[in-house]
Structures are given as C-alpha cells and as structure tokens.
N, C-alpha and C. Protein backbone atom coordinates (compact mmCIF):
# COMPACT_ATOMS: atom_id res chain seq x y z
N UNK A 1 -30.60 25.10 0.73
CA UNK A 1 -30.72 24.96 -0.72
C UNK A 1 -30.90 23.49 -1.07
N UNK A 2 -31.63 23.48 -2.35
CA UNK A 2 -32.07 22.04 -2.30
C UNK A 2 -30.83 21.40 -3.04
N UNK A 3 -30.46 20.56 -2.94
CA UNK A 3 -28.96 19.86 -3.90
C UNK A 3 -29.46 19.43 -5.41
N UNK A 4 -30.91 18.98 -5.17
CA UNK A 4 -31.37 19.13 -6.87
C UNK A 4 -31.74 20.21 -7.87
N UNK A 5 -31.69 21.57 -6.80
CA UNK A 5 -32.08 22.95 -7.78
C UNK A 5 -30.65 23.37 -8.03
N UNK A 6 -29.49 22.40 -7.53
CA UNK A 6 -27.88 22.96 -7.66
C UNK A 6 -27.62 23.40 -9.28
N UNK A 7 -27.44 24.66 -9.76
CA UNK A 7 -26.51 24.36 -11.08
C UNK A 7 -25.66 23.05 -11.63
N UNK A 8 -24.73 22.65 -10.56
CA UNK A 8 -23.97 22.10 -10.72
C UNK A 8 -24.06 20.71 -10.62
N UNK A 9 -25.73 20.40 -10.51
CA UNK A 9 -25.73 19.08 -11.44
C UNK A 9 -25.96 18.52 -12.28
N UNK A 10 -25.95 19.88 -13.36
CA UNK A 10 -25.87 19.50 -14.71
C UNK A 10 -24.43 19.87 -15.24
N UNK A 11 -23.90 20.48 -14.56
CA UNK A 11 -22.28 20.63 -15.08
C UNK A 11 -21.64 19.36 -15.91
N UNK A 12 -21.41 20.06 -17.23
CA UNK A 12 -20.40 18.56 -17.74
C UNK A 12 -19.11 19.27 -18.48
N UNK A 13 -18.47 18.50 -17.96
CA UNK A 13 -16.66 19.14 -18.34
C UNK A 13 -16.38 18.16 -19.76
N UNK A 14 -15.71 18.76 -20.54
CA UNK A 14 -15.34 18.47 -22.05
C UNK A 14 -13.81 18.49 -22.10
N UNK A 15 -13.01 17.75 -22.35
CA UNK A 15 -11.93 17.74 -22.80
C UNK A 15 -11.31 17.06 -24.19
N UNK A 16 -10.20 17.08 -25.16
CA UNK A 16 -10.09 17.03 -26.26
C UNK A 16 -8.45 16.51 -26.03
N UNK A 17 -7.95 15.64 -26.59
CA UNK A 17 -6.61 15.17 -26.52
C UNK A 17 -6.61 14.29 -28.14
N UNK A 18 -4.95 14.68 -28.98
CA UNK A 18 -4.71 14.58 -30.15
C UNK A 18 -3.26 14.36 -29.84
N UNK A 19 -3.30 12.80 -30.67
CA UNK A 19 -1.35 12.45 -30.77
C UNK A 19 -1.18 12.72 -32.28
N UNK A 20 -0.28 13.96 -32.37
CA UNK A 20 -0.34 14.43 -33.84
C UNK A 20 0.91 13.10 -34.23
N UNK A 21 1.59 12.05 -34.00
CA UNK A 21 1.90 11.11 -34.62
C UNK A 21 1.33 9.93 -34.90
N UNK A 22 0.54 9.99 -34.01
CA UNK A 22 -0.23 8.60 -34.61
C UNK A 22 -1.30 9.01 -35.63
N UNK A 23 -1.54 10.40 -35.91
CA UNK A 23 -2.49 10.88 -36.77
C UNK A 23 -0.83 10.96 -37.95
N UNK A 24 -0.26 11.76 -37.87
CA UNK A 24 0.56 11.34 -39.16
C UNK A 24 1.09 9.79 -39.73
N UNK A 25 1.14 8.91 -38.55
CA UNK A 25 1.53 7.48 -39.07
C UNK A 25 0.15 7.13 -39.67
N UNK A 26 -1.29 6.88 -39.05
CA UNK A 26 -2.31 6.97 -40.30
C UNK A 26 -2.25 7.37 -41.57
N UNK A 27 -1.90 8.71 -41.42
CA UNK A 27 -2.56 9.09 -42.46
C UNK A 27 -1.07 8.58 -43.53
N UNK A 28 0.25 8.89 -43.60
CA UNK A 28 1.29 8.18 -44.40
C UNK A 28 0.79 6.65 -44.71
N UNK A 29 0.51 6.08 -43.77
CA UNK A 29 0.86 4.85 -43.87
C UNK A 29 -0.64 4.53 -44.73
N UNK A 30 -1.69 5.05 -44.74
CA UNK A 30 -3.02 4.98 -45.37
C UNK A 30 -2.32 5.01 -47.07
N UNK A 31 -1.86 6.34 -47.29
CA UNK A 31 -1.51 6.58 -48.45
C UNK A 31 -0.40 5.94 -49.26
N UNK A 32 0.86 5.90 -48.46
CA UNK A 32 1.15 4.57 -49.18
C UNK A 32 0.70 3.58 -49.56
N UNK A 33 0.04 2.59 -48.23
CA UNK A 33 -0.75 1.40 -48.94
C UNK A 33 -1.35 1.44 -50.25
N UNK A 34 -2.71 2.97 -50.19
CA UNK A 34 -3.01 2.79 -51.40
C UNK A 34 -2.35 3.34 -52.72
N UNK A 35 -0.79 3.88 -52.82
CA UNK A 35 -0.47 3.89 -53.57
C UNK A 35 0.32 2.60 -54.17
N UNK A 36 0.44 2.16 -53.18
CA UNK A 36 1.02 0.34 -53.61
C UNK A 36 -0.31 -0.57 -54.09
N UNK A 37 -1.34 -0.23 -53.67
CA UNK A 37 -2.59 -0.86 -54.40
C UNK A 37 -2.63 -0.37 -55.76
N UNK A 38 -2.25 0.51 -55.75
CA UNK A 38 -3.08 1.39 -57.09
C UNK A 38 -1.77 0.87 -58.63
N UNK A 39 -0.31 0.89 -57.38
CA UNK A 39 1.12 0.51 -58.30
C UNK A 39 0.87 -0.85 -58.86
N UNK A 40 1.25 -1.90 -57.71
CA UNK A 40 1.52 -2.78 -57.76
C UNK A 40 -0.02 -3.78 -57.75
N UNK A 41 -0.20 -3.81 -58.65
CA UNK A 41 -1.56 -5.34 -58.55
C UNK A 41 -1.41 -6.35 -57.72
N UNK A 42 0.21 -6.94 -57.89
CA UNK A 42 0.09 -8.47 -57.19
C UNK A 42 0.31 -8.00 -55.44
N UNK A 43 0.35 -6.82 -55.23
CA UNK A 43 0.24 -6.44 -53.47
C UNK A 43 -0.88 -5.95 -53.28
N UNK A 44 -1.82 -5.67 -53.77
CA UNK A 44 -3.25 -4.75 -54.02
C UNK A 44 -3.96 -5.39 -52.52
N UNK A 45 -4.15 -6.64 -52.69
CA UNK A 45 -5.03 -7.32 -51.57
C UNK A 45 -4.27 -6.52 -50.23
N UNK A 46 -3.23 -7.35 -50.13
CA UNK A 46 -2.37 -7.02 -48.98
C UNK A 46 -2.63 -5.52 -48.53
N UNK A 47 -1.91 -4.75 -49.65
CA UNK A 47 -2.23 -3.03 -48.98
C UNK A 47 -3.70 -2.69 -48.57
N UNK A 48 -4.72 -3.46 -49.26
CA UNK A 48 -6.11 -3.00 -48.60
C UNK A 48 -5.78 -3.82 -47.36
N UNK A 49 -6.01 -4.68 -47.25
CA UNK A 49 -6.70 -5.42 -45.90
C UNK A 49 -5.42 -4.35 -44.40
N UNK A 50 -4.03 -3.83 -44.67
CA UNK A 50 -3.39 -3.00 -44.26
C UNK A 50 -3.77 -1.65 -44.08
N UNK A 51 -4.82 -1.41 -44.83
CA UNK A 51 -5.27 -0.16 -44.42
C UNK A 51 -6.13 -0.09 -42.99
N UNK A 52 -6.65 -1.21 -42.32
CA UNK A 52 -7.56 -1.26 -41.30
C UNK A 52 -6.15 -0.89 -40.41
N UNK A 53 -5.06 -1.16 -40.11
CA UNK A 53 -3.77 -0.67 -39.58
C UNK A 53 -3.47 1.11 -39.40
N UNK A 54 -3.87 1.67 -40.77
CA UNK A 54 -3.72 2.82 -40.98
C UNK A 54 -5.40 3.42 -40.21
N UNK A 55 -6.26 2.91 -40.14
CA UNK A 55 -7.52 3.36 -39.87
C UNK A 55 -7.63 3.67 -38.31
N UNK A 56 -6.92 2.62 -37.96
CA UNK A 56 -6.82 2.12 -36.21
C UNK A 56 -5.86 3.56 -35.99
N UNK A 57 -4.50 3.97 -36.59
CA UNK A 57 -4.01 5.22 -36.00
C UNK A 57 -4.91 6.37 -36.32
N UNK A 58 -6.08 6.18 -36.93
CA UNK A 58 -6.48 7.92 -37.19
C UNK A 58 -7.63 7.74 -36.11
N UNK A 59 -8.43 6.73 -36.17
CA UNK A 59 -9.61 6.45 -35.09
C UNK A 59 -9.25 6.69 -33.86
N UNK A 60 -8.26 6.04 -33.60
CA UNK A 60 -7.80 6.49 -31.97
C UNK A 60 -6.32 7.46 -31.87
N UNK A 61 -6.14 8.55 -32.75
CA UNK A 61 -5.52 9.43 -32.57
C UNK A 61 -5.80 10.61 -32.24
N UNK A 62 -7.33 10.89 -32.32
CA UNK A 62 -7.74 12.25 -31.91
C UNK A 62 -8.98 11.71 -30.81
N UNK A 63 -9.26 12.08 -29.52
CA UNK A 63 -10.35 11.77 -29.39
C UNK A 63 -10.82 12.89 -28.39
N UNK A 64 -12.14 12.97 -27.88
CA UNK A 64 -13.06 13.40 -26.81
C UNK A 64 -13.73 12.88 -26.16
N UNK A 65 -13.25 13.44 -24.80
CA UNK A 65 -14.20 13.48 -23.51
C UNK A 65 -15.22 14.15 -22.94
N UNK A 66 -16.25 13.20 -22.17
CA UNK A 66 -17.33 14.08 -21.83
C UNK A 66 -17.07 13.58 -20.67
N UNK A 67 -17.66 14.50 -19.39
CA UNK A 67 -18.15 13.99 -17.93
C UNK A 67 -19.25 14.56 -17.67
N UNK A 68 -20.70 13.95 -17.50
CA UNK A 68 -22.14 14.64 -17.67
C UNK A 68 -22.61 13.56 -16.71
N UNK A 69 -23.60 14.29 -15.69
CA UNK A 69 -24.51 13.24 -14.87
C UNK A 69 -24.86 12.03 -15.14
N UNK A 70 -24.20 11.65 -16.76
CA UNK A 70 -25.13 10.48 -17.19
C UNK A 70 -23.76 9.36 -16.84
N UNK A 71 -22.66 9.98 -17.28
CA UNK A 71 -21.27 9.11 -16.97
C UNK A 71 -19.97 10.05 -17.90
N UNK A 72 -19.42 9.19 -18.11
CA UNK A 72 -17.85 9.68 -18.95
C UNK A 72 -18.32 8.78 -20.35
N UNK A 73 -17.70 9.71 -21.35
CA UNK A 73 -17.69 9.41 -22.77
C UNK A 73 -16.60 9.77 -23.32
N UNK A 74 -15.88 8.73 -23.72
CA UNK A 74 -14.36 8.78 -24.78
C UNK A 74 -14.90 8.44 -26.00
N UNK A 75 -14.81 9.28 -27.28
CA UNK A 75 -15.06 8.93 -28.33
C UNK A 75 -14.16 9.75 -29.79
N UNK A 76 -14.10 8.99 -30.76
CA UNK A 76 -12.95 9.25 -31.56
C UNK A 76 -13.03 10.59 -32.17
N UNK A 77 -12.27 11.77 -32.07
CA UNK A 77 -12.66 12.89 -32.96
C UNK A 77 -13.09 12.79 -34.07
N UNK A 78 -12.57 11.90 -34.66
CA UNK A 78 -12.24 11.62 -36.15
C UNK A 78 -13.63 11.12 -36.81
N UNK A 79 -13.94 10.07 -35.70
CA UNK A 79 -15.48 8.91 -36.25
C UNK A 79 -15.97 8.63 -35.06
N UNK A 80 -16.71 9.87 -34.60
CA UNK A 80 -17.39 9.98 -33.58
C UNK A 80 -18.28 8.88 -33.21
N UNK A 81 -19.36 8.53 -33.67
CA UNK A 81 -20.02 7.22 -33.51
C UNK A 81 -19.07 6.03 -32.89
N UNK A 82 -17.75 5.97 -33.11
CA UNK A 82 -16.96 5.33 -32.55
C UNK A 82 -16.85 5.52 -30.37
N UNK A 83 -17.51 5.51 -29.76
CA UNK A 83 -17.46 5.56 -28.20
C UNK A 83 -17.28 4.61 -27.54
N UNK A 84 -16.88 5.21 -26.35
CA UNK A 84 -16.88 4.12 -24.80
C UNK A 84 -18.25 4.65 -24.47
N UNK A 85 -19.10 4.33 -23.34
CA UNK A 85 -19.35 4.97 -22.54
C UNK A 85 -19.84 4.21 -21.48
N UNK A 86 -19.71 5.04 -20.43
CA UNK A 86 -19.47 4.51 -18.85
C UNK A 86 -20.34 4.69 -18.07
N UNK A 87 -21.36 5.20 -18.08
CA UNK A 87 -22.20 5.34 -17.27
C UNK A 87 -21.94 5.48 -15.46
N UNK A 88 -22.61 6.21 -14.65
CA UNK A 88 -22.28 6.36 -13.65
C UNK A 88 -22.42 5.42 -12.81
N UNK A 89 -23.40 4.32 -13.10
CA UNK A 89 -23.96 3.31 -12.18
C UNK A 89 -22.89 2.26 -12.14
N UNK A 90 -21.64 2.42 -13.06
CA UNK A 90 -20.84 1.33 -13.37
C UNK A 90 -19.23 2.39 -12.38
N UNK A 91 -19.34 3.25 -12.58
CA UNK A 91 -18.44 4.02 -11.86
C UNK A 91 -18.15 3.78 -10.21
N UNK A 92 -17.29 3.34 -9.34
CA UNK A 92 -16.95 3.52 -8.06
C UNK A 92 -16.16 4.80 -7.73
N UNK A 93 -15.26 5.17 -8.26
CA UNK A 93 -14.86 6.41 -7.94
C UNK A 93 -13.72 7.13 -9.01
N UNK A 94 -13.61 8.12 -8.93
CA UNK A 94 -12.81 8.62 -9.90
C UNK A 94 -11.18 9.46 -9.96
N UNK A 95 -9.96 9.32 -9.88
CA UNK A 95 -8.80 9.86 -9.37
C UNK A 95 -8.08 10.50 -10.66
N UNK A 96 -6.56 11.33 -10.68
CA UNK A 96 -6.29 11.71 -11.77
C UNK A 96 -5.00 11.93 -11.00
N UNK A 97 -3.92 11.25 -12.09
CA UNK A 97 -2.65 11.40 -12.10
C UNK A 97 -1.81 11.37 -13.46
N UNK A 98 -0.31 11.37 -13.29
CA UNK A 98 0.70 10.89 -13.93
C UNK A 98 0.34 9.61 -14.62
N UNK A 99 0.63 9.69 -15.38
CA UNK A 99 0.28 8.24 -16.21
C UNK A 99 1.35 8.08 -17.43
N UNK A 100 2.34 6.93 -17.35
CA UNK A 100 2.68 6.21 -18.81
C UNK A 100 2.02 5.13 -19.30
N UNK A 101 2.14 5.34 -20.93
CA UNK A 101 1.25 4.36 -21.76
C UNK A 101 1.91 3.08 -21.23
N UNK A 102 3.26 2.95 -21.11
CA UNK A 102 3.82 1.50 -20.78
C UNK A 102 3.07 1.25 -19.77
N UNK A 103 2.90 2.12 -18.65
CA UNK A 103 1.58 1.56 -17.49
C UNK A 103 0.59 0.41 -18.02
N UNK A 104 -0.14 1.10 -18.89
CA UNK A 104 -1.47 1.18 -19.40
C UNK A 104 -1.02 0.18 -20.12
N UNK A 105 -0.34 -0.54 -21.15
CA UNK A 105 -0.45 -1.46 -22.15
C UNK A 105 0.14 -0.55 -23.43
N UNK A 106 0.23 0.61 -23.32
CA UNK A 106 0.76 0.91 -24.30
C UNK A 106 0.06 2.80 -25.30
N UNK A 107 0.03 2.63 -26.44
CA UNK A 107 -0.62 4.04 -27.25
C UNK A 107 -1.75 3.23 -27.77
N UNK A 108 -3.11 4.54 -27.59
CA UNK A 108 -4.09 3.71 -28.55
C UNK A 108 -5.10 3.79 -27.55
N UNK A 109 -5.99 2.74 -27.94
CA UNK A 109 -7.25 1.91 -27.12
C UNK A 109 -6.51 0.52 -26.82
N UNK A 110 -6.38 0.50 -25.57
CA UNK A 110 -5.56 -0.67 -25.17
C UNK A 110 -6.41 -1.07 -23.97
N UNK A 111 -6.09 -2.66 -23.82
CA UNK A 111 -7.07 -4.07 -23.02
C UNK A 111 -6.10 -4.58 -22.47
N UNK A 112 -6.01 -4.72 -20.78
CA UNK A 112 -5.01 -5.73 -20.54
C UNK A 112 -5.86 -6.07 -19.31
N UNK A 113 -5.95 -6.83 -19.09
CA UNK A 113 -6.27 -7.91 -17.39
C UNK A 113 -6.63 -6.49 -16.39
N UNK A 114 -8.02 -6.15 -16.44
CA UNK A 114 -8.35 -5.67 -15.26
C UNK A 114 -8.23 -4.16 -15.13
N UNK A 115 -7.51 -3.74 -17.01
CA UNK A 115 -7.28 -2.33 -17.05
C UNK A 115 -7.76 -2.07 -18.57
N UNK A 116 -8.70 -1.18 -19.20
CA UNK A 116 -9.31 -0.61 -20.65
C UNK A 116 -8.77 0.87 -20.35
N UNK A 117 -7.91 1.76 -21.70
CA UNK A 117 -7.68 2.87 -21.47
C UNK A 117 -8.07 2.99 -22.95
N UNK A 118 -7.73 4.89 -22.76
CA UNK A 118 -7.32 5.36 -24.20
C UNK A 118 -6.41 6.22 -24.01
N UNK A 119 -4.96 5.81 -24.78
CA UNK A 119 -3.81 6.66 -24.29
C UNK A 119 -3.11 7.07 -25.27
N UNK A 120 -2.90 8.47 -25.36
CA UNK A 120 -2.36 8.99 -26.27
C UNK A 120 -1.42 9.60 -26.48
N UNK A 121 -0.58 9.41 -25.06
CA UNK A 121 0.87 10.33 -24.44
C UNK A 121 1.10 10.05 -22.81
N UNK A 122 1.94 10.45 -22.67
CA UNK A 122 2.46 10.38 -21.38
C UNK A 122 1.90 11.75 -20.46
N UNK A 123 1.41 11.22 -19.26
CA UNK A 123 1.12 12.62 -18.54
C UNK A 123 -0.40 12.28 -18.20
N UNK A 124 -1.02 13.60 -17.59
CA UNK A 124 -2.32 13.68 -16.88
C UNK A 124 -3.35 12.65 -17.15
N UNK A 125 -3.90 11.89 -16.20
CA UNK A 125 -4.75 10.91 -17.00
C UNK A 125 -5.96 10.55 -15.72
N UNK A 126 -7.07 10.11 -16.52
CA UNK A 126 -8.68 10.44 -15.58
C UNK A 126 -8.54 8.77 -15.10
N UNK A 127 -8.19 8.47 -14.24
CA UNK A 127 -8.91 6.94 -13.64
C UNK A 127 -10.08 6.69 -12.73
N UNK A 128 -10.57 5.81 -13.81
CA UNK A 128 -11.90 5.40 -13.24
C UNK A 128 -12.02 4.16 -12.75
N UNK A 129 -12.05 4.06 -11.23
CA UNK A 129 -12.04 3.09 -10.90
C UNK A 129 -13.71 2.23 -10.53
N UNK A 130 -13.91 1.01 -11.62
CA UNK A 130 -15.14 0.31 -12.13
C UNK A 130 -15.57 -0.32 -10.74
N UNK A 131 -17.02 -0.50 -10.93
CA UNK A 131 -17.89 -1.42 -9.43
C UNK A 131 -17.37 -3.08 -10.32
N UNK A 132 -16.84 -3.37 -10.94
CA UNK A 132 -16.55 -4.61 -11.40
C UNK A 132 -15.33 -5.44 -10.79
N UNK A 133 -14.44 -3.91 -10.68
CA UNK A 133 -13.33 -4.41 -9.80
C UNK A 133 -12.26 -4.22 -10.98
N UNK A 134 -12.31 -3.51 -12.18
CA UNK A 134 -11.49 -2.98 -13.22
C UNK A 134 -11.47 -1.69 -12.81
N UNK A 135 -10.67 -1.28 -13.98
CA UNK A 135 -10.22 0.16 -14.04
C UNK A 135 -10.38 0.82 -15.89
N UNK A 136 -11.03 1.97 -15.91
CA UNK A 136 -10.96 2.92 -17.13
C UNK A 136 -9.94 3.88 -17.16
N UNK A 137 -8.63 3.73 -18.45
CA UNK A 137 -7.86 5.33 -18.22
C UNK A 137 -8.12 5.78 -19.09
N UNK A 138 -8.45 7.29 -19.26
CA UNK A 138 -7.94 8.51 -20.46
C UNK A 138 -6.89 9.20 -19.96
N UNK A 139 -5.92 9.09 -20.86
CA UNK A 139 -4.49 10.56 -20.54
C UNK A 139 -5.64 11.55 -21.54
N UNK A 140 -5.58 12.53 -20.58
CA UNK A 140 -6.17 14.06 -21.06
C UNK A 140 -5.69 15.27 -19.93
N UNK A 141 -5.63 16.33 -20.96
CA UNK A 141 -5.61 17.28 -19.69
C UNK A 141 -6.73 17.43 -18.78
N UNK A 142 -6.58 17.98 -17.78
CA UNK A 142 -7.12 18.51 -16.79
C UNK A 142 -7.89 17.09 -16.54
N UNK A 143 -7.06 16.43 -16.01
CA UNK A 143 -7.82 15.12 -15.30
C UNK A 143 -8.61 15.63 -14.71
N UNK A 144 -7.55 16.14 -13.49
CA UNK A 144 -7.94 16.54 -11.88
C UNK A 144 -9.82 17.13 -11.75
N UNK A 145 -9.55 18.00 -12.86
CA UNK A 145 -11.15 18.76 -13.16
C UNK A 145 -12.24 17.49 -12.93
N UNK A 146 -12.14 16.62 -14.18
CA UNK A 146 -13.03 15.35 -14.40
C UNK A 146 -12.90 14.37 -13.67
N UNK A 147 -12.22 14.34 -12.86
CA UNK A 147 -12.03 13.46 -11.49
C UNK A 147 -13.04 13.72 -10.47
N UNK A 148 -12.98 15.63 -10.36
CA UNK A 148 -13.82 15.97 -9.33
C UNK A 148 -14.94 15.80 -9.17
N UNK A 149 -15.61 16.27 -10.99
CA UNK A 149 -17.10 16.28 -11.43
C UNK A 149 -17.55 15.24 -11.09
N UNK A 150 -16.64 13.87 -11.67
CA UNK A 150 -17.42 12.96 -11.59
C UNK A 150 -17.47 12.10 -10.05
N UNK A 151 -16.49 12.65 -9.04
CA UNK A 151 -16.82 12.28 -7.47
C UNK A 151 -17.86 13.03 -7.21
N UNK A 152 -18.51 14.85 -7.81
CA UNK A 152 -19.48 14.84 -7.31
C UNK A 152 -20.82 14.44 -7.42
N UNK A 153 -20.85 13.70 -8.88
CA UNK A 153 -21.80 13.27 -8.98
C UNK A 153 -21.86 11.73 -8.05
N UNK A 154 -21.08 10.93 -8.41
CA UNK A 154 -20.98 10.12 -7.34
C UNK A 154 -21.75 10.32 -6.11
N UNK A 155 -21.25 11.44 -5.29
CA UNK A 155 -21.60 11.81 -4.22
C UNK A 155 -23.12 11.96 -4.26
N UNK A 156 -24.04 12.01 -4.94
CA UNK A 156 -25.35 12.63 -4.86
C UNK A 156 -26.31 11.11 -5.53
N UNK A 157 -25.15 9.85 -5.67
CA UNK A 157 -26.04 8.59 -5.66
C UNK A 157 -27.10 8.44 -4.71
N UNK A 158 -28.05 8.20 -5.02
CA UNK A 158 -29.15 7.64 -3.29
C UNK A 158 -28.44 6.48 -2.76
C-alpha cells in the first residue's frame, strides 16, 4: 500500500479545553469595571484601560486545538482569529503527560525561557518539543491521541 493513498494522512484530531473560572473572573471583573466607568467618572479611565485584564481571562479561557498534516493550532474559542500555529517543519517531536501550570509558568498563555504554553488546569497536556531547542504546552484532554498523530506525521517527513 502506498503510505500516500493512507486515509490517515489526512487525519486531524480536534480537541476543546475551557477554565470555567477564568471565564467567570473575565467576565465579573469586565462588568464591574464597566460599571465603575459608567458610576464613577473620576475612575472611568482606569476601569477602561482594566478591562484589557478582563479581556486577557475570556481570550485565553476557552480555547481549541487542531493536529492536521499542516501542524498544531491553539486558538481562542472565544476570538478565534486569536492563534498559535506550529507548523510541522518547526516540530521535532511530540509527547503527552501530567502537567502543572506552576510547571509551565503558570494559567493562561504563558512565556518563560525556553517554554510557550496554553494552560488552563492541571492534568493531561500535548508537548511539543521545537527544532529550535524550545518547547510548546497545551493541557487538553486526550494528549496522548495528539501526541501520536502528530509523531505520525512526523514520521512520513522525507
């Protein structure tokens, strides 16, 4: 069989992960501000420019994953146009474990020396380890799944 007439190299696995608190601290903390804008005049500035605070928990509180021949895509449920994406040519290999955010830098879209994630809880998470000599995490379920896909595409580099 030829490995390019395979089904399975167009297979792309989808996964979906939501921190229903950082979507409620958005969205509270959105609405207060602007009810302190709307109250108080002499805080008005302040509570707007505070809302980019409240924006940051709803943007990266819900998001989706793709794993497709082309690479991995993390992007915000919420404001989709908002993405990573990774492409395979940038990919070395792909693993899936246990993961805490304290690992990682923390909840969120988080940057630290040699590590970019998006973490939204404690537990299952896709590592991608970069040809740069970094590392990509998502905590999502079913790492293990999107770990595999994307070693087999790996596998079928020339």
């Amino acid at each position: 069989m030829n490995p390019h007439d395979d089904d399975s190299s167009r297979a792309v696995w989808n996964g979906s992960q939501s921190s229903r608190w950082m979507l409620a601290v958005g969205v509270i903390l959105g609405v207060g501000l602007i009810a302190l804008a709307v109250v108080d005049a002499e805080y008005r500035a302040v509570g707007l420019a505070l809302l980019l605070a409240a924006a940051a928990f709803l943007v990266t509180g819900a998001i989706k994953v793709t794993v497709s021949p082309r690479g991995v895509t993390v992007a915000s449920a919420l404001v989709p146009f908002l993405r990573q994406n990774i492409t395979m040519d940038r990919i070395e290999r792909a693993t899936a474990r246990w993961t805490s955010p304290l690992e990682i830098g923390g909840w969120g879209y988080r940057w630290k020396p040699g590590v970019r994630a998006v973490s939204l809880r404690k537990g299952d998470a896709l590592w991608l380890e970069l040809t740069r000599g970094t590392r990509f995490v998502i905590t999502i379920d079913d790492a293990q799944t999107a770990a595999e896909l994307v070693n087999r595409y790996l596998a079928r580099r020339p």
